[in-house]
N, C-alpha and C. Protein backbone atom coordinates (compact mmCIF):
# COMPACT_ATOMS: atom_id res chain seq x y z
N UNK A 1 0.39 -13.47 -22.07
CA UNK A 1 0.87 -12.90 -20.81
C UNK A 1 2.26 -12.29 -21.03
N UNK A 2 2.64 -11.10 -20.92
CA UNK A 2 3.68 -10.02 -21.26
C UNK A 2 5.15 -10.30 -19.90
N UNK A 3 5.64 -10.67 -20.12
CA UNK A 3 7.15 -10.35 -19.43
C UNK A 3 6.49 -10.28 -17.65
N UNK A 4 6.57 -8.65 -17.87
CA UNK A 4 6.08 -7.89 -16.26
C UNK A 4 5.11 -8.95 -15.21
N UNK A 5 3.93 -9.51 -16.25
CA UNK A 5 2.97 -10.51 -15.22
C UNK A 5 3.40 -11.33 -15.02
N UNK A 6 4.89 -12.41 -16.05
CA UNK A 6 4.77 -13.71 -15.85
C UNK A 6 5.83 -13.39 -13.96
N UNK A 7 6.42 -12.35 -14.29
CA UNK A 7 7.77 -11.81 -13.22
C UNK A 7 6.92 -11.61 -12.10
N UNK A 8 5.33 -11.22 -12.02
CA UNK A 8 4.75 -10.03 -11.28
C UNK A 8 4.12 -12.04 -10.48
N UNK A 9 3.09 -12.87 -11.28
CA UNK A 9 2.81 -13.81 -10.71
C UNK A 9 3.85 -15.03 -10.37
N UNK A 10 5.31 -15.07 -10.80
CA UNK A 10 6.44 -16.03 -10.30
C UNK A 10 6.42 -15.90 -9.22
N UNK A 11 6.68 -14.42 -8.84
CA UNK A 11 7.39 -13.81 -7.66
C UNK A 11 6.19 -13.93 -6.40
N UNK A 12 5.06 -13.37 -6.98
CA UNK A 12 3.95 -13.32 -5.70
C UNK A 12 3.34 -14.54 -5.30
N UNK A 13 3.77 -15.71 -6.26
CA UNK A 13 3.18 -17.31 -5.78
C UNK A 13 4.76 -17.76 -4.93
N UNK A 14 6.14 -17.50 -5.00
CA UNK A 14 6.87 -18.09 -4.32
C UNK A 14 7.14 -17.29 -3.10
N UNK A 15 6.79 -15.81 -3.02
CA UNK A 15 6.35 -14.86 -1.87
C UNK A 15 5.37 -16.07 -0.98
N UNK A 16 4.23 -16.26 -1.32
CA UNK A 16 3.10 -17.02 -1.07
C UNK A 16 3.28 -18.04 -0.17
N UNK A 17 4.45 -19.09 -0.81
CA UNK A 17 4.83 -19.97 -0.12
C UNK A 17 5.63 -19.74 0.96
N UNK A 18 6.54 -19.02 0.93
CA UNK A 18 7.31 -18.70 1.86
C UNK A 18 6.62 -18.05 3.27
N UNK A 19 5.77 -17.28 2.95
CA UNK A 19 4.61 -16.65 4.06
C UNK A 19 3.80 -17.44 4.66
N UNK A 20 2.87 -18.71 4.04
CA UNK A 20 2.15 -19.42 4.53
C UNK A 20 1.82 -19.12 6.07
N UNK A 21 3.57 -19.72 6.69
CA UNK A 21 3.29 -19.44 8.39
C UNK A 21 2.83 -18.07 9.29
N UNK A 22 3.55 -16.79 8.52
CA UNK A 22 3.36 -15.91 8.53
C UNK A 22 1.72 -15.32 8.83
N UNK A 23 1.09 -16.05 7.45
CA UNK A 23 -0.44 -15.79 7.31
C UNK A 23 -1.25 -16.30 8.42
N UNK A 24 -0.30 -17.10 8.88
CA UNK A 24 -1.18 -18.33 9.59
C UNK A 24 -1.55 -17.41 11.16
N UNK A 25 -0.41 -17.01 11.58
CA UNK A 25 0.17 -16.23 12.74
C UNK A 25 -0.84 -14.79 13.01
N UNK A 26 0.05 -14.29 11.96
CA UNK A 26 -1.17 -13.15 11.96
C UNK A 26 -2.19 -13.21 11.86
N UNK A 27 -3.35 -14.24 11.49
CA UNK A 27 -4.35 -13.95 11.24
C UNK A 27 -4.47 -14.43 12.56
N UNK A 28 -4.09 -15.53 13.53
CA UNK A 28 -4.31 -15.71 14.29
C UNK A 28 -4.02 -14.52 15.68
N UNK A 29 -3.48 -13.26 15.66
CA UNK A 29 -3.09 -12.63 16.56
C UNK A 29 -4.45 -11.24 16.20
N UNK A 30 -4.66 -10.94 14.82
CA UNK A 30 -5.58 -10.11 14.68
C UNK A 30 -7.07 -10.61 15.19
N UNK A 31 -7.21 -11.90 15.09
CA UNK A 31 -8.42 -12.65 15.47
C UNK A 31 -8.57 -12.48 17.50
N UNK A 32 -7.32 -12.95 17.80
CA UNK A 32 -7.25 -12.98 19.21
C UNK A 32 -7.17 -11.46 19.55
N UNK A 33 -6.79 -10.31 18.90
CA UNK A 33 -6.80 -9.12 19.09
C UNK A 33 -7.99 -8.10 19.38
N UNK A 34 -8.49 -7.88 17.84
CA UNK A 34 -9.77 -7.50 17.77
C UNK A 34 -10.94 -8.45 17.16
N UNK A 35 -10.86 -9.13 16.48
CA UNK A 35 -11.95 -9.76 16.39
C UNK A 35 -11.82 -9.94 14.32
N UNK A 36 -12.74 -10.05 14.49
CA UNK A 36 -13.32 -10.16 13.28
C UNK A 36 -13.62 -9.29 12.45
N UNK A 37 -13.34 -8.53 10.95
CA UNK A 37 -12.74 -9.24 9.75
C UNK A 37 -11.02 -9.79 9.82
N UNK A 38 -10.54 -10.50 9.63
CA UNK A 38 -9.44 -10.65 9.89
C UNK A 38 -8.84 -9.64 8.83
N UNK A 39 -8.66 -9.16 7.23
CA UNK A 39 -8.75 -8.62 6.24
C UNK A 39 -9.45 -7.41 6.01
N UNK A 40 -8.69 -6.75 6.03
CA UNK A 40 -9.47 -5.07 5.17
C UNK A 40 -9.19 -4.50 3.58
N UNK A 41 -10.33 -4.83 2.64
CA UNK A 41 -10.16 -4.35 1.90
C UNK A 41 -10.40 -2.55 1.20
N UNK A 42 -9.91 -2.12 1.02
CA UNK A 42 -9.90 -0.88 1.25
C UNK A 42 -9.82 -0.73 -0.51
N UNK A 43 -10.86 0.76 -0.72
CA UNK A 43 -11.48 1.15 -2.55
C UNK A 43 -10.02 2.35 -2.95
N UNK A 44 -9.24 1.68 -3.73
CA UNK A 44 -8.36 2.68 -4.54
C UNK A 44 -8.54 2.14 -5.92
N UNK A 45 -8.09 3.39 -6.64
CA UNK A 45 -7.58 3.29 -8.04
C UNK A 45 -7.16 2.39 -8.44
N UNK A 46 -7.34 1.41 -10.01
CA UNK A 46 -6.61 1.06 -10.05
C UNK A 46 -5.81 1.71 -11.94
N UNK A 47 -5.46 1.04 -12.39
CA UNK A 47 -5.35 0.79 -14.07
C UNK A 47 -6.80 1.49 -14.66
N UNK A 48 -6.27 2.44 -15.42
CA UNK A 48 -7.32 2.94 -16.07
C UNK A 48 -8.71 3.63 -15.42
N UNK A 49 -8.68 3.77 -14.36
CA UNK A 49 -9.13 4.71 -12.86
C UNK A 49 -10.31 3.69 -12.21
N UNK A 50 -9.99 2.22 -12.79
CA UNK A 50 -11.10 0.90 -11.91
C UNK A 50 -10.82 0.87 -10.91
N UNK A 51 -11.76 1.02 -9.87
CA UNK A 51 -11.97 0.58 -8.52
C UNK A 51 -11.87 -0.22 -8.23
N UNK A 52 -11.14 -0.72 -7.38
CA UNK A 52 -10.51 -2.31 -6.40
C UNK A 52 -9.89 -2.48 -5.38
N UNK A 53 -10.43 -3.72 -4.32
CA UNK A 53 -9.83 -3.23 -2.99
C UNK A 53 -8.60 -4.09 -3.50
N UNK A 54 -7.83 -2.94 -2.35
CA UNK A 54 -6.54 -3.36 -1.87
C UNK A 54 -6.21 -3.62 -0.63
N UNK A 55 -5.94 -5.07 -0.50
CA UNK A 55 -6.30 -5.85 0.67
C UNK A 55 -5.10 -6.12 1.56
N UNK A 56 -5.22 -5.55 2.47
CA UNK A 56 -4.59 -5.67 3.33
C UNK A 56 -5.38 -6.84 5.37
N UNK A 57 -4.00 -7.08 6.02
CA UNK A 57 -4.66 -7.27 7.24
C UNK A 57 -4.98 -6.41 8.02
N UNK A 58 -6.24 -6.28 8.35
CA UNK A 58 -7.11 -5.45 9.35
C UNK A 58 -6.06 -4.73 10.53
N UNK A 59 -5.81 -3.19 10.26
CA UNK A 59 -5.46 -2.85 11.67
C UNK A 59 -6.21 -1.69 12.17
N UNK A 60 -7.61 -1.56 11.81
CA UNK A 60 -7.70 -0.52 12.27
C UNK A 60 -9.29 -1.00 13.21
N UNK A 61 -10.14 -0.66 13.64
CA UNK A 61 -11.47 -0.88 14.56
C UNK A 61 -12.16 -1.06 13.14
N UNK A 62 -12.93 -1.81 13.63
CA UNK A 62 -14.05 -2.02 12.86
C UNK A 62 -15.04 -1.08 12.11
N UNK A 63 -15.14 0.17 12.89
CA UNK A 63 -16.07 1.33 12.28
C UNK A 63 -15.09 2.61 12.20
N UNK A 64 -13.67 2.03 11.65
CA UNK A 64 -12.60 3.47 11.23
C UNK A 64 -12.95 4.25 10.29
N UNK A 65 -13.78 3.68 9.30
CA UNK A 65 -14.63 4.80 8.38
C UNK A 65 -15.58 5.23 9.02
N UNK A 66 -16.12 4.86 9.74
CA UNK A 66 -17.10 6.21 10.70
C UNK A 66 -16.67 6.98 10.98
N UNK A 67 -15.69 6.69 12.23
CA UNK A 67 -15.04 7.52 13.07
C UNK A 67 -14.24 8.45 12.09
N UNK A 68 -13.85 8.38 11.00
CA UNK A 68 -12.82 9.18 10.19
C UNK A 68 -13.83 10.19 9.47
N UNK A 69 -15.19 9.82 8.82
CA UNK A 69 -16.17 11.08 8.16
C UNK A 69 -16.85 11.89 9.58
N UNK A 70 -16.78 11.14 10.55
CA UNK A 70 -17.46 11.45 11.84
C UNK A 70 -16.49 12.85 12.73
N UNK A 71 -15.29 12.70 12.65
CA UNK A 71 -14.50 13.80 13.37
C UNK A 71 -13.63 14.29 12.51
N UNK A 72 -14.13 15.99 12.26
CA UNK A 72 -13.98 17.24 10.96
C UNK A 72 -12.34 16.88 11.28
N UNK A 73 -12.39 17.42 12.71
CA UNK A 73 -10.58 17.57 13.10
C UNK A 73 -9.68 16.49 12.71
N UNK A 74 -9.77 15.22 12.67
CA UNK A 74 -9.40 13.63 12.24
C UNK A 74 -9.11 13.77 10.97
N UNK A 75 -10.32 14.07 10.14
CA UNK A 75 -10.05 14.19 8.48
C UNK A 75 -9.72 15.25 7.70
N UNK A 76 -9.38 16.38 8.68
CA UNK A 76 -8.37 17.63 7.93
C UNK A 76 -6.78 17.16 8.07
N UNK A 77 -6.62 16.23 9.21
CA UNK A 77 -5.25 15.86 9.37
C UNK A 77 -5.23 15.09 8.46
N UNK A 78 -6.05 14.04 7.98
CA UNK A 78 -5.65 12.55 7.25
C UNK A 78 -5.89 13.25 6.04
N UNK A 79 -6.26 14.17 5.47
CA UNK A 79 -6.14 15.00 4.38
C UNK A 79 -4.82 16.08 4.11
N UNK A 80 -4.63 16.75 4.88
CA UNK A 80 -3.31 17.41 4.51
C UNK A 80 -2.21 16.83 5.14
N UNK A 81 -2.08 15.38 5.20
CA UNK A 81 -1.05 14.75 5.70
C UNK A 81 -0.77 13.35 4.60
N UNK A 82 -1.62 14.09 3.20
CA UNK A 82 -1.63 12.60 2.27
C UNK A 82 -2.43 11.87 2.24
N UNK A 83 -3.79 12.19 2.69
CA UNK A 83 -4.66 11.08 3.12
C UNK A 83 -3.90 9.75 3.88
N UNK A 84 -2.98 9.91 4.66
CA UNK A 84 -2.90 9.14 5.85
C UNK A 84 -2.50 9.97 6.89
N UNK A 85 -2.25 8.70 8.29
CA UNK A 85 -1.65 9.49 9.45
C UNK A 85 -0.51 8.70 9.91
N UNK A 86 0.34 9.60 10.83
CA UNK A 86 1.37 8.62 10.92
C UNK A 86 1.13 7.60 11.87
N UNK A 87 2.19 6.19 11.72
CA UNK A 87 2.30 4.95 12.42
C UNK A 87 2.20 5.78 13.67
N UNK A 88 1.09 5.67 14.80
CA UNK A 88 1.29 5.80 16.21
C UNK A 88 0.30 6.90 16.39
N UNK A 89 -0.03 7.85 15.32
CA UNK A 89 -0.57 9.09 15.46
C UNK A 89 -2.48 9.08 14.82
N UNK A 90 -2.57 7.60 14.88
CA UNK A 90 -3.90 7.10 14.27
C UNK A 90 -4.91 6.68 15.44
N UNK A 91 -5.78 7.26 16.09
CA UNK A 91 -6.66 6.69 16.99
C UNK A 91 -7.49 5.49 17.03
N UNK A 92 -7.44 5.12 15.56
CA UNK A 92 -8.47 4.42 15.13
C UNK A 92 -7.49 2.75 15.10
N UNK A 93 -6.56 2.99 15.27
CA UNK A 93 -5.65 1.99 14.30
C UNK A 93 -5.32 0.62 16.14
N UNK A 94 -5.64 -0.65 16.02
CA UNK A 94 -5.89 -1.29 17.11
C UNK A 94 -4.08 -1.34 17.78
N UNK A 95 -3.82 -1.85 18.70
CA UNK A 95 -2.15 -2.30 19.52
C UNK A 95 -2.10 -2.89 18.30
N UNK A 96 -2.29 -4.09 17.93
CA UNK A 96 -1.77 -4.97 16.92
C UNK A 96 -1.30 -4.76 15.84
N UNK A 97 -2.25 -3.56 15.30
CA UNK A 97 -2.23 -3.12 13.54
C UNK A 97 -1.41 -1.93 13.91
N UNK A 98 -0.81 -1.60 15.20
CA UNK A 98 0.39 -0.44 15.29
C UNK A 98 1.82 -1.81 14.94
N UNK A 99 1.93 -2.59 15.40
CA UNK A 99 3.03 -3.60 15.02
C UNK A 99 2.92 -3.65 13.71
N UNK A 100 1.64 -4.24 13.29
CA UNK A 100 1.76 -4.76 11.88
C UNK A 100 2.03 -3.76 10.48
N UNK A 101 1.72 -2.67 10.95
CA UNK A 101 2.22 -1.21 9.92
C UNK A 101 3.73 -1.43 10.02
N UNK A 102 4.19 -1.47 11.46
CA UNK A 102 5.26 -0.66 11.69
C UNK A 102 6.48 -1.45 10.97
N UNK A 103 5.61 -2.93 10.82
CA UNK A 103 6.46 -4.21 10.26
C UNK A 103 6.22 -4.68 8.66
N UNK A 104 5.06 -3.71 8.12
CA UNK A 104 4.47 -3.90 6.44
C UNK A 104 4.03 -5.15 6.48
N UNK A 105 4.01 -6.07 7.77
CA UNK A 105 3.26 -7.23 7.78
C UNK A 105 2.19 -7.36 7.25
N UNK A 106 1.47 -5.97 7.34
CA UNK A 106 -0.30 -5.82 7.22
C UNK A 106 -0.38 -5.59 5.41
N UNK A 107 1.15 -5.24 4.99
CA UNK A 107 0.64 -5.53 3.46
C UNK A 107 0.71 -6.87 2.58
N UNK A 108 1.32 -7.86 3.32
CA UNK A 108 1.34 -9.15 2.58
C UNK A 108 0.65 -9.33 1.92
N UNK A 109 -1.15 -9.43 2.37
CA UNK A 109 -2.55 -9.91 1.35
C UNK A 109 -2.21 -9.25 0.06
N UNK A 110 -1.75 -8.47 -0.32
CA UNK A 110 -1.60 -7.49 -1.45
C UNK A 110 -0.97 -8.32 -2.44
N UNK A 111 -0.12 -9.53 -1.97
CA UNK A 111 0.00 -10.60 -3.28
C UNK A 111 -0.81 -11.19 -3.43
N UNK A 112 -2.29 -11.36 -3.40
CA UNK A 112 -3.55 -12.03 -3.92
C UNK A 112 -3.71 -10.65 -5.16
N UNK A 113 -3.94 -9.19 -4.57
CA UNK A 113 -3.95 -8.36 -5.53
C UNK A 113 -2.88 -8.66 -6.56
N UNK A 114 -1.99 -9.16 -6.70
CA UNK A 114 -0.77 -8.96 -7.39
C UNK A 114 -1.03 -10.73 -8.62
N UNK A 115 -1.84 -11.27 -7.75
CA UNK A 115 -2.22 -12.90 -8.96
C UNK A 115 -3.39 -12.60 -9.39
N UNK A 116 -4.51 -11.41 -8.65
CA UNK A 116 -5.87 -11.25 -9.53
C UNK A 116 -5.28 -10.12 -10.38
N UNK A 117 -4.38 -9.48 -10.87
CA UNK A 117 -4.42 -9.03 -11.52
C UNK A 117 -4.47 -7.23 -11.61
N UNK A 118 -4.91 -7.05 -10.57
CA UNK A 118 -5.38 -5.74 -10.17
C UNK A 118 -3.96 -4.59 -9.66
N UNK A 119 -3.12 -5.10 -9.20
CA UNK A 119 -1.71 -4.63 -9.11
C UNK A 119 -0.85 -5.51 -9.43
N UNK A 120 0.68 -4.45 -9.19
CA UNK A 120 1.74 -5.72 -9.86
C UNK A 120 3.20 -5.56 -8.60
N UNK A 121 3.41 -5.97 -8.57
CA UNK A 121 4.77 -6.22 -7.59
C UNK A 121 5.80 -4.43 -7.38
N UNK A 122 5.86 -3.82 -8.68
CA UNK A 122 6.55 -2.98 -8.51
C UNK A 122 5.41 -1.61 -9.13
N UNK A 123 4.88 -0.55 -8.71
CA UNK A 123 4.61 0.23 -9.82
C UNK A 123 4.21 1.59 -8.56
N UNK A 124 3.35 2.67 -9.17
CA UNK A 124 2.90 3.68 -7.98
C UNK A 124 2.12 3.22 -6.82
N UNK A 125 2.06 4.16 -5.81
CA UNK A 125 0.75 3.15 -4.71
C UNK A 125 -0.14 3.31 -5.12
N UNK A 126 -0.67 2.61 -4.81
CA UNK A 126 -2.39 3.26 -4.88
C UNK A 126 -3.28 3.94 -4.02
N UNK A 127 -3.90 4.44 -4.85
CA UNK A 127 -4.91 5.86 -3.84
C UNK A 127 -6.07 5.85 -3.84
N UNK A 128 -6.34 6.72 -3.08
CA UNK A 128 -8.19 6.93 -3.23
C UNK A 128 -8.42 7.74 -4.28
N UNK A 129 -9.27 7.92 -4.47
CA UNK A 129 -10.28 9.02 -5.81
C UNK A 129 -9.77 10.34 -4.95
N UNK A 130 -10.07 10.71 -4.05
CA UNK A 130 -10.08 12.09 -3.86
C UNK A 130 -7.96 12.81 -3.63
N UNK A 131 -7.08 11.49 -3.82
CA UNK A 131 -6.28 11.65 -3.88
C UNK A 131 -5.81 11.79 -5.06
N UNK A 132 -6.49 11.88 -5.76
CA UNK A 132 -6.01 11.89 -7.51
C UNK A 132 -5.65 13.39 -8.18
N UNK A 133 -6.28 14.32 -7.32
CA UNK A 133 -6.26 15.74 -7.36
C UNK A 133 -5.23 16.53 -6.86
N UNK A 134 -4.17 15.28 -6.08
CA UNK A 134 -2.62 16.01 -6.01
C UNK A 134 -2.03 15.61 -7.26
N UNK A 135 -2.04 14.88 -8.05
CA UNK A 135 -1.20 14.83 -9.15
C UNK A 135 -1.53 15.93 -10.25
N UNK A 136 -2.13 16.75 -10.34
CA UNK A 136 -2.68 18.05 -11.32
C UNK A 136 -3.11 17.03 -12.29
N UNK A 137 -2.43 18.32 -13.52
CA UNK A 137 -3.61 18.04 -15.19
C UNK A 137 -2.92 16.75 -15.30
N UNK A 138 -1.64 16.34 -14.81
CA UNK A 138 -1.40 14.39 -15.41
C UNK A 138 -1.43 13.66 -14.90
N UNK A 139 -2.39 13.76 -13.91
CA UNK A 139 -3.23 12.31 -13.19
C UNK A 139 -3.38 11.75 -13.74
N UNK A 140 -4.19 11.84 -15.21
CA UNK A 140 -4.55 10.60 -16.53
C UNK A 140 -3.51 9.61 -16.48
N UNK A 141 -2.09 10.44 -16.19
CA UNK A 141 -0.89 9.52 -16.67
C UNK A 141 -0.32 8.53 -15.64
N UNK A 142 -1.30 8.59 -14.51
CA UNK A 142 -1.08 7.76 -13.23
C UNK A 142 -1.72 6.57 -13.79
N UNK A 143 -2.78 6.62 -14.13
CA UNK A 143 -3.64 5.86 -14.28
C UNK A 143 -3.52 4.75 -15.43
N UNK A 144 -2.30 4.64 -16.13
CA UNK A 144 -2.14 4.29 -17.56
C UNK A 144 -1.43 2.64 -16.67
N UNK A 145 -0.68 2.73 -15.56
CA UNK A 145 0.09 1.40 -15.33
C UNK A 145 -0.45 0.91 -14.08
N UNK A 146 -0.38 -0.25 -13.19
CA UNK A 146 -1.41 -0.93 -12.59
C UNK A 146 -0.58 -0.41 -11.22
N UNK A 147 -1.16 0.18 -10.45
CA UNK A 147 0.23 0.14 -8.96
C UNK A 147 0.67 -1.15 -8.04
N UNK A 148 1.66 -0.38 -7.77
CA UNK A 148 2.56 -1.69 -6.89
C UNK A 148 2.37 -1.75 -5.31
N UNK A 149 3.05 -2.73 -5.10
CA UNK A 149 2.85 -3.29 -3.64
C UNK A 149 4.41 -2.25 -3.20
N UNK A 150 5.61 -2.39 -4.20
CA UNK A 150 6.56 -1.62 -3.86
C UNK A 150 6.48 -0.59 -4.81
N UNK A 151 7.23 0.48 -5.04
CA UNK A 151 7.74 1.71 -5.53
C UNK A 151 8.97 2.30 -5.71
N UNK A 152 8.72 4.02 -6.73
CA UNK A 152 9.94 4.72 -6.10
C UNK A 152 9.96 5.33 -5.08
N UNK A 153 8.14 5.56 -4.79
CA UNK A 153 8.23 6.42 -3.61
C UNK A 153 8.15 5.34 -2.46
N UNK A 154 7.99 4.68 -2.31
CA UNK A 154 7.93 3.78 -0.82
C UNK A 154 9.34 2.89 -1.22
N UNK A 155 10.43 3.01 -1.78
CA UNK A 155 11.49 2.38 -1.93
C UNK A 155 12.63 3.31 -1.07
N UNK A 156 12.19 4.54 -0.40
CA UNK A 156 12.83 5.55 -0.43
C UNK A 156 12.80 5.18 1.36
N UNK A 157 11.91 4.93 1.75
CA UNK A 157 11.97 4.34 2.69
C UNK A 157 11.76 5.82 3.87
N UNK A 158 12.02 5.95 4.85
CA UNK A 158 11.99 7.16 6.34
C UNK A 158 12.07 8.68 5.61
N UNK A 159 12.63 8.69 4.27
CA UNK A 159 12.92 9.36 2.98
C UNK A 159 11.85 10.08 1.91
N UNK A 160 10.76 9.22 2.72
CA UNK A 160 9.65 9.43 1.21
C UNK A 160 9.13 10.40 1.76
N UNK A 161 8.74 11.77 0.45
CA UNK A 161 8.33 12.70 0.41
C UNK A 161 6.70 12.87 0.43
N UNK A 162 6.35 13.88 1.35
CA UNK A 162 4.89 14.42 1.31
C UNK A 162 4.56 15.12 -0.84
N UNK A 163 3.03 14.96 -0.96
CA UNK A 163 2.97 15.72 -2.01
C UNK A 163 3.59 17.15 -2.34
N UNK A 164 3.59 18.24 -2.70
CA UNK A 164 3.91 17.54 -4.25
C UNK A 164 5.35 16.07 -4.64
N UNK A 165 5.84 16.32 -4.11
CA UNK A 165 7.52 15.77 -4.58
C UNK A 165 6.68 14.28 -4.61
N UNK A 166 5.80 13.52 -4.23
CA UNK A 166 5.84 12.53 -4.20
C UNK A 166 4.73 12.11 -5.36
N UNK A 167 4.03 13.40 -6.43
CA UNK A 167 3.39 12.62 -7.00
C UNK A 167 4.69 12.86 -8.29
N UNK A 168 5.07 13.97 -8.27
CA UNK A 168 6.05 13.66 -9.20
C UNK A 168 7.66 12.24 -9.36
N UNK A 169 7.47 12.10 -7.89
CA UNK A 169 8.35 10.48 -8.22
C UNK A 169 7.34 9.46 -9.01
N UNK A 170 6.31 9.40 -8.41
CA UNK A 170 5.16 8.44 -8.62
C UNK A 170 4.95 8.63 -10.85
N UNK A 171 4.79 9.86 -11.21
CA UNK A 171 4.98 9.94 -12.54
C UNK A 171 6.22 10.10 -13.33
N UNK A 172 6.94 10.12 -12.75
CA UNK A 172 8.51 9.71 -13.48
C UNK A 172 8.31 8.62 -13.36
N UNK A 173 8.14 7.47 -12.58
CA UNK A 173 8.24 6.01 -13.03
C UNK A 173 7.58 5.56 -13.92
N UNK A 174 5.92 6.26 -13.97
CA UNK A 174 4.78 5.86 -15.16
C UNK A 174 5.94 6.50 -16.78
N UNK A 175 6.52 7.02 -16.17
CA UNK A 175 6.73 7.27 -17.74
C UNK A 175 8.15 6.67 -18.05
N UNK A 176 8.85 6.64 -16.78
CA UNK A 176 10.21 5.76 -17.72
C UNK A 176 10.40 4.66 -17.04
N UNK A 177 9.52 3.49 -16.83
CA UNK A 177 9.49 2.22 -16.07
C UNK A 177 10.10 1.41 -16.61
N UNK A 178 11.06 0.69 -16.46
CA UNK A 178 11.53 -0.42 -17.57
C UNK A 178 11.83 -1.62 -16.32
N UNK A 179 12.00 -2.76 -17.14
CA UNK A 179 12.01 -3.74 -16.26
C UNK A 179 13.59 -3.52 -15.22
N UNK A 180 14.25 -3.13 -15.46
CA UNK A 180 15.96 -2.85 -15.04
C UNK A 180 15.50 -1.61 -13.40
N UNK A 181 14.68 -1.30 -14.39
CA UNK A 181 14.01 -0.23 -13.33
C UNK A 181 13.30 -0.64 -11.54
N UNK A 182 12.53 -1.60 -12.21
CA UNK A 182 11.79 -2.55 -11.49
C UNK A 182 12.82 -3.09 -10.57
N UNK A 183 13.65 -3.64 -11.31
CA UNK A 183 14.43 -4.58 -10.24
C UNK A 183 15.38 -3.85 -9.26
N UNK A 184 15.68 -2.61 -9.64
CA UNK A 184 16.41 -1.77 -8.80
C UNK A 184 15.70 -1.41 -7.90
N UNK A 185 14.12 -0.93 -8.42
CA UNK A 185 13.60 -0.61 -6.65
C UNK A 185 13.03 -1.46 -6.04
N UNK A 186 12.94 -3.08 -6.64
CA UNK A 186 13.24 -3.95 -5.37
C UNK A 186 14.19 -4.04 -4.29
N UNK A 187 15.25 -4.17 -5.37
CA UNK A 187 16.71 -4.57 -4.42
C UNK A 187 16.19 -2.97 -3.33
N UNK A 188 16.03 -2.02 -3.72
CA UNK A 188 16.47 -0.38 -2.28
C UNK A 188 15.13 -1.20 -1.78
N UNK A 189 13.78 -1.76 -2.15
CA UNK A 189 13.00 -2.28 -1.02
C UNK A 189 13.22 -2.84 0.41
N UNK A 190 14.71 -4.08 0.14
CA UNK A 190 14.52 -4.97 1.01
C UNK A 190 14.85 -4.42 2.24
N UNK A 191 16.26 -3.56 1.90
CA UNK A 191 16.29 -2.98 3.66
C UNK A 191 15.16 -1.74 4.06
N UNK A 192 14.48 -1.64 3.09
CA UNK A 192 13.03 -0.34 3.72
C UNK A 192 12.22 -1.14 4.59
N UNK A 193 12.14 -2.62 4.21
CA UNK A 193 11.59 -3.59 4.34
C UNK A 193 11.62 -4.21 6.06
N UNK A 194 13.34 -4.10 5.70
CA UNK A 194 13.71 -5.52 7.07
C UNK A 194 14.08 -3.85 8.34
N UNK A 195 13.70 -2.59 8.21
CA UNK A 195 13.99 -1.87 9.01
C UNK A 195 13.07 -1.68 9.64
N UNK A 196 11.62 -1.54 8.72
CA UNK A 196 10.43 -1.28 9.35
C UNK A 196 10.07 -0.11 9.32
N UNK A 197 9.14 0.18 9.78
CA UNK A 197 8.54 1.91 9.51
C UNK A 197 8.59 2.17 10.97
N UNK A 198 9.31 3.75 10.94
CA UNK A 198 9.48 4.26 12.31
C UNK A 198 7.83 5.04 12.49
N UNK A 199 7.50 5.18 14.05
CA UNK A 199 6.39 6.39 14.34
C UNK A 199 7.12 7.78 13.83
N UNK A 200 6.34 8.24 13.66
CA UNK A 200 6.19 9.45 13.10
C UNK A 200 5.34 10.44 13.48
């Protein structure tokens, strides 16, 4: 086990503990909210272009992949907007899972991704397949390191850039990542963190 994992599983088992109540809460407010799955795992990239969900808590309706291949107008926006939409500007997305975006609450589960192995605490986000076609001919080179729960581009915080500019942050880190690196865009994480994500 190399440096990065023993740092990547320290950190996401004492994360773990500290959340417990957290988990407890939310799952209990998404349950009393909408219902049932409490958890959405959702198919991105991972390391070497393997497919794996990245699990987050449920904020969106239950049939948001319908409704999203189902209305042309819906998925030209969630396409030339990055394949997402903004906090507030999502039809699909329940009252609850508008808090829990707006608070990155809904990414906690993502330290189970971060002890199976499948991501690591700091690296690019992860995407869908059909998002792989903004990075041009060196997408390959996305694909070489495992993505993170944080970033350079989501470290940037109200700051972070639409494509292009954002796949090129995303491959400057694949190529000059060092652990010194890592820890710096934790530390710019925490206040991206404790501010929250504005609507947009």
């Amino acid at each position: 086990m190399g440096g990065k994992r023993i740092f990547d599983v320290t950190v996401a088992l004492g994360l773990l503990a500290l959340t417990v109540p957290v988990f407890l809460v939310v799952t209990g407010i998404v349950w009393a909210g909408s219902g049932r799955p409490i958890f959405f795992g959702h198919q991105r990239l991972g390391r070497d272009g393997r497919l794996f969900r990245c699990w987050k808590f449920r904020t969106m309706m239950t049939d948001a992949e319908k409704r999203l291949e189902g209305d042309p107008h819906l998925r030209e926006r969630h396409r030339t907007n990055g394949f997402k939409l903004p906090n507030g500007h999502d039809p699909r997305v329940t009252a609850v899972g508008t808090w829990l975006r707006r608070t990155y609450v809904d990414e906690l589960p993502q330290l189970f991704n971060v002890l199976n192995g499948t991501m690591s605490l700091v690296g690019p986000r992860p995407i869908v397949p059909d998002e792989l076609e903004c990075f041009g001919p060196d997408a390959h080179q996305l694909l070489r390191v495992k993505p993170g729960i944080f970033g350079a581009w989501t470290a940037m915080g109200a700051e972070r850039p639409d494509y292009p500019e954002r796949a090129g942050l995303e491959l400057s880190y694949v190529r000059e990542h060092t652990f010194g690196r890592d820890l710096a865009i934790l530390l710019r994480s925490v206040p991206v963190v404790l501010r929250g994500e504005e609507d947009g």
